[in-house]
C-alpha atoms as a PDB file:
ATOM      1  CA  UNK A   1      -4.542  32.452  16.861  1.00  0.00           C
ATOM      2  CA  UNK A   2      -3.321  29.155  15.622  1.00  0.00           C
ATOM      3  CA  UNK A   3      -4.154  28.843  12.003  1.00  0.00           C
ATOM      4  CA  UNK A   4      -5.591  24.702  11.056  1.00  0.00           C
ATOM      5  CA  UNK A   5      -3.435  23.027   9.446  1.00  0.00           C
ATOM      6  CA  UNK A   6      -4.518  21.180   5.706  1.00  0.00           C
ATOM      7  CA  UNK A   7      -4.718  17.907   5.588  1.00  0.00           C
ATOM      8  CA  UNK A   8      -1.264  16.148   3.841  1.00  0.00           C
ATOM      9  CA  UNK A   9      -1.666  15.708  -0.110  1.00  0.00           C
ATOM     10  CA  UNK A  10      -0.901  11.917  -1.236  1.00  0.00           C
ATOM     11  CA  UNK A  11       0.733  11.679  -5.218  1.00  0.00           C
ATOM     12  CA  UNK A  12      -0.866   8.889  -6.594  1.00  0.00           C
ATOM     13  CA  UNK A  13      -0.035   7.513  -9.914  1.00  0.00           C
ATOM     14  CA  UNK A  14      -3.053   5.663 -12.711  1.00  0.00           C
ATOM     15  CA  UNK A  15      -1.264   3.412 -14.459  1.00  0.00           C
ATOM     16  CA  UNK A  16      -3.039   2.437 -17.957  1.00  0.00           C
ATOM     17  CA  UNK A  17      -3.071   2.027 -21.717  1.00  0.00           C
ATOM     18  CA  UNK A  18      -5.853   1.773 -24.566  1.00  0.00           C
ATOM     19  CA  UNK A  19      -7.220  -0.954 -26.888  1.00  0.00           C
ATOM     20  CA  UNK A  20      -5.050   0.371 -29.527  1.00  0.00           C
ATOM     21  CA  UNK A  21      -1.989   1.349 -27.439  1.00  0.00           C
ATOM     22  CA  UNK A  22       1.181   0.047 -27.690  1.00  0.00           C
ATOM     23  CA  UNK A  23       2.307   0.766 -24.612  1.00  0.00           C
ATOM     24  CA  UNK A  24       1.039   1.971 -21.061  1.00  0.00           C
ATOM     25  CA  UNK A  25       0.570   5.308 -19.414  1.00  0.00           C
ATOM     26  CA  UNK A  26       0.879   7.167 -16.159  1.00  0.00           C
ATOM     27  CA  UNK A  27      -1.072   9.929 -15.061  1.00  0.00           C
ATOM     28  CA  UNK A  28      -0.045  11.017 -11.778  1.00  0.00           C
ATOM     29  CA  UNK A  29      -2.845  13.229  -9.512  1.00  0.00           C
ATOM     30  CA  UNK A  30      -2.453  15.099  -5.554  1.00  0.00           C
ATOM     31  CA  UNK A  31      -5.264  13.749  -3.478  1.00  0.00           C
ATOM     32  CA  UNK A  32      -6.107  13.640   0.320  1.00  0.00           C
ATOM     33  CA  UNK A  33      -7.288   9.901  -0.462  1.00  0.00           C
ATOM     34  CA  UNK A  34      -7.476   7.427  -3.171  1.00  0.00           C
ATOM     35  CA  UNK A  35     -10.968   8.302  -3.768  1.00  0.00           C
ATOM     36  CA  UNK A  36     -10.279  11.803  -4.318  1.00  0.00           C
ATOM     37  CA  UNK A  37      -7.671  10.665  -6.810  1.00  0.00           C
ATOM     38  CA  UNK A  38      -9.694   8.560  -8.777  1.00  0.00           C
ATOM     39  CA  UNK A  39     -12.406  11.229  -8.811  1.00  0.00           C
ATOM     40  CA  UNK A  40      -9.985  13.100 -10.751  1.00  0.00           C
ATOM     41  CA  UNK A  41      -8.508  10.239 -13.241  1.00  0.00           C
ATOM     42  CA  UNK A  42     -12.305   9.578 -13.422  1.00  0.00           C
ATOM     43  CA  UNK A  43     -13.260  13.220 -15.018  1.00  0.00           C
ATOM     44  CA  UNK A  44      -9.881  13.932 -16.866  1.00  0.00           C
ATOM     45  CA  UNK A  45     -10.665  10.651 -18.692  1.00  0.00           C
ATOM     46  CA  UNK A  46     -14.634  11.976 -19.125  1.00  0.00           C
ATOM     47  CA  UNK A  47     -13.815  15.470 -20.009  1.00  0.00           C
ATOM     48  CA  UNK A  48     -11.975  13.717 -23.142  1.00  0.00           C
ATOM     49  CA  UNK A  49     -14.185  11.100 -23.904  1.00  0.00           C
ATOM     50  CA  UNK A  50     -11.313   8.048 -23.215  1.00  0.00           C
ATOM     51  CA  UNK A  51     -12.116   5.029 -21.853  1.00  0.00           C
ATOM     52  CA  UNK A  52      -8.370   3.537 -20.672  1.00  0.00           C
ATOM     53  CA  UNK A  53      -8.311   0.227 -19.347  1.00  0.00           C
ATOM     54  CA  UNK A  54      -6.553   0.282 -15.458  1.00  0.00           C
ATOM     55  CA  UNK A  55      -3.913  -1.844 -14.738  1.00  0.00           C
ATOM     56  CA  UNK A  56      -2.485  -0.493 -11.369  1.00  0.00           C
ATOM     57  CA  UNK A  57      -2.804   2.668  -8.967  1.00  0.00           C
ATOM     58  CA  UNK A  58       0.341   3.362  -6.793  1.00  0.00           C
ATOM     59  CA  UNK A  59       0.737   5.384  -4.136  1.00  0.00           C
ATOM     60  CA  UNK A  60       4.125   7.663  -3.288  1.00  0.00           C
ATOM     61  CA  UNK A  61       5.551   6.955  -0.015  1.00  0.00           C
ATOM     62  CA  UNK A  62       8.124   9.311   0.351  1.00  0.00           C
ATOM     63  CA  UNK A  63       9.500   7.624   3.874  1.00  0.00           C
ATOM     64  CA  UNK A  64      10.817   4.800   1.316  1.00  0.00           C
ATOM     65  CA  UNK A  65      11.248   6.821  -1.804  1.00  0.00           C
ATOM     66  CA  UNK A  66       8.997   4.359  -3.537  1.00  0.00           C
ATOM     67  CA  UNK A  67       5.827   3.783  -4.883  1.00  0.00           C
ATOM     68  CA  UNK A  68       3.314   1.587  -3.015  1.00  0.00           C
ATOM     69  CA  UNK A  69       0.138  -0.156  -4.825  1.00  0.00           C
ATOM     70  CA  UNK A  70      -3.159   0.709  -3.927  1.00  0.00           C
ATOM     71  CA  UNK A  71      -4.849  -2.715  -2.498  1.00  0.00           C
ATOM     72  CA  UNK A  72      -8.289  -1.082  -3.161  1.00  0.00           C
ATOM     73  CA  UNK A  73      -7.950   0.005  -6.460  1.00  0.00           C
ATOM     74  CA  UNK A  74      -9.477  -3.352  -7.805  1.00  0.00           C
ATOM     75  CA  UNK A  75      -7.845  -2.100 -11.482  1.00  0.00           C
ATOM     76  CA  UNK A  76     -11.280  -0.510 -12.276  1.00  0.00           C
ATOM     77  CA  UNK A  77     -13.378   2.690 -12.272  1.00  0.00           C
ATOM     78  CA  UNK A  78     -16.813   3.335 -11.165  1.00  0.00           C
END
Protein backbone atom coordinates (compact mmCIF):
# COMPACT_ATOMS: atom_id res chain seq x y z
CA UNK A 1 0.00 0.00 0.00
CA UNK A 2 1.27 3.38 -0.91
CA UNK A 3 1.51 5.45 2.18
CA UNK A 4 0.10 9.64 1.41
CA UNK A 5 2.50 11.71 1.31
CA UNK A 6 2.42 15.20 3.84
CA UNK A 7 2.01 18.13 2.43
CA UNK A 8 5.68 20.24 2.02
CA UNK A 9 6.42 22.55 5.20
CA UNK A 10 7.18 26.35 4.09
CA UNK A 11 9.89 28.34 6.79
CA UNK A 12 8.55 31.56 7.07
CA UNK A 13 10.21 34.28 8.91
CA UNK A 14 8.01 37.47 11.23
CA UNK A 15 10.05 40.14 11.08
CA UNK A 16 9.31 42.80 14.03
CA UNK A 17 10.35 44.96 16.95
CA UNK A 18 8.51 46.76 20.00
CA UNK A 19 7.68 50.36 21.02
CA UNK A 20 10.62 50.30 23.20
CA UNK A 21 13.00 48.21 21.05
CA UNK A 22 16.00 49.23 19.70
CA UNK A 23 16.22 47.04 17.17
CA UNK A 24 14.07 44.39 15.18
CA UNK A 25 13.40 40.71 15.55
CA UNK A 26 12.88 37.51 13.65
CA UNK A 27 10.92 34.71 14.64
CA UNK A 28 11.02 32.11 12.14
CA UNK A 29 7.86 29.31 12.14
CA UNK A 30 7.21 25.75 9.64
CA UNK A 31 3.82 26.15 8.10
CA UNK A 32 1.90 24.49 5.15
CA UNK A 33 0.71 28.23 4.36
CA UNK A 34 1.14 31.70 5.47
CA UNK A 35 -1.95 31.49 7.41
CA UNK A 36 -0.86 28.63 9.34
CA UNK A 37 2.27 30.62 10.09
CA UNK A 38 0.75 33.56 11.31
CA UNK A 39 -1.62 31.45 13.41
CA UNK A 40 1.40 30.56 15.20
CA UNK A 41 3.32 34.14 15.46
CA UNK A 42 -0.30 35.09 16.40
CA UNK A 43 -0.46 32.74 19.75
CA UNK A 44 3.36 32.75 20.63
CA UNK A 45 2.89 36.55 20.80
CA UNK A 46 -0.66 35.90 22.95
CA UNK A 47 0.65 33.20 25.12
CA UNK A 48 3.18 36.10 26.33
CA UNK A 49 1.10 38.92 26.36
CA UNK A 50 3.40 41.04 23.49
CA UNK A 51 2.00 43.09 21.15
CA UNK A 52 5.11 43.55 18.36
CA UNK A 53 4.52 45.80 15.67
CA UNK A 54 5.06 43.76 11.96
CA UNK A 55 7.20 45.07 9.57
CA UNK A 56 7.68 42.17 7.01
CA UNK A 57 6.92 38.28 6.63
CA UNK A 58 9.33 36.39 4.24
CA UNK A 59 9.09 33.32 2.89
CA UNK A 60 12.25 30.67 2.28
CA UNK A 61 12.59 29.61 -1.18
CA UNK A 62 15.12 27.18 -1.11
CA UNK A 63 15.27 26.86 -5.24
CA UNK A 64 17.05 30.46 -4.86
CA UNK A 65 18.53 30.15 -1.44
CA UNK A 66 16.71 33.31 -0.52
CA UNK A 67 14.04 34.70 1.25
CA UNK A 68 10.92 35.91 -0.61
CA UNK A 69 8.29 38.55 0.98
CA UNK A 70 4.95 37.61 1.62
CA UNK A 71 2.66 40.05 -0.71
CA UNK A 72 -0.30 39.20 1.63
CA UNK A 73 1.07 39.80 4.78
CA UNK A 74 -0.25 43.50 4.74
CA UNK A 75 2.48 44.04 7.90
CA UNK A 76 -0.44 43.29 10.33
CA UNK A 77 -2.19 40.65 12.47
CA UNK A 78 -5.74 39.81 12.87
Amino acid sequence: MKRKRDPDLKEFRFHYHYDDSLGFSDKYFMAQNFDEAKEMFEYACCKRHLHPHLDKVEKWNRWKASWEKVSNSHNHLN
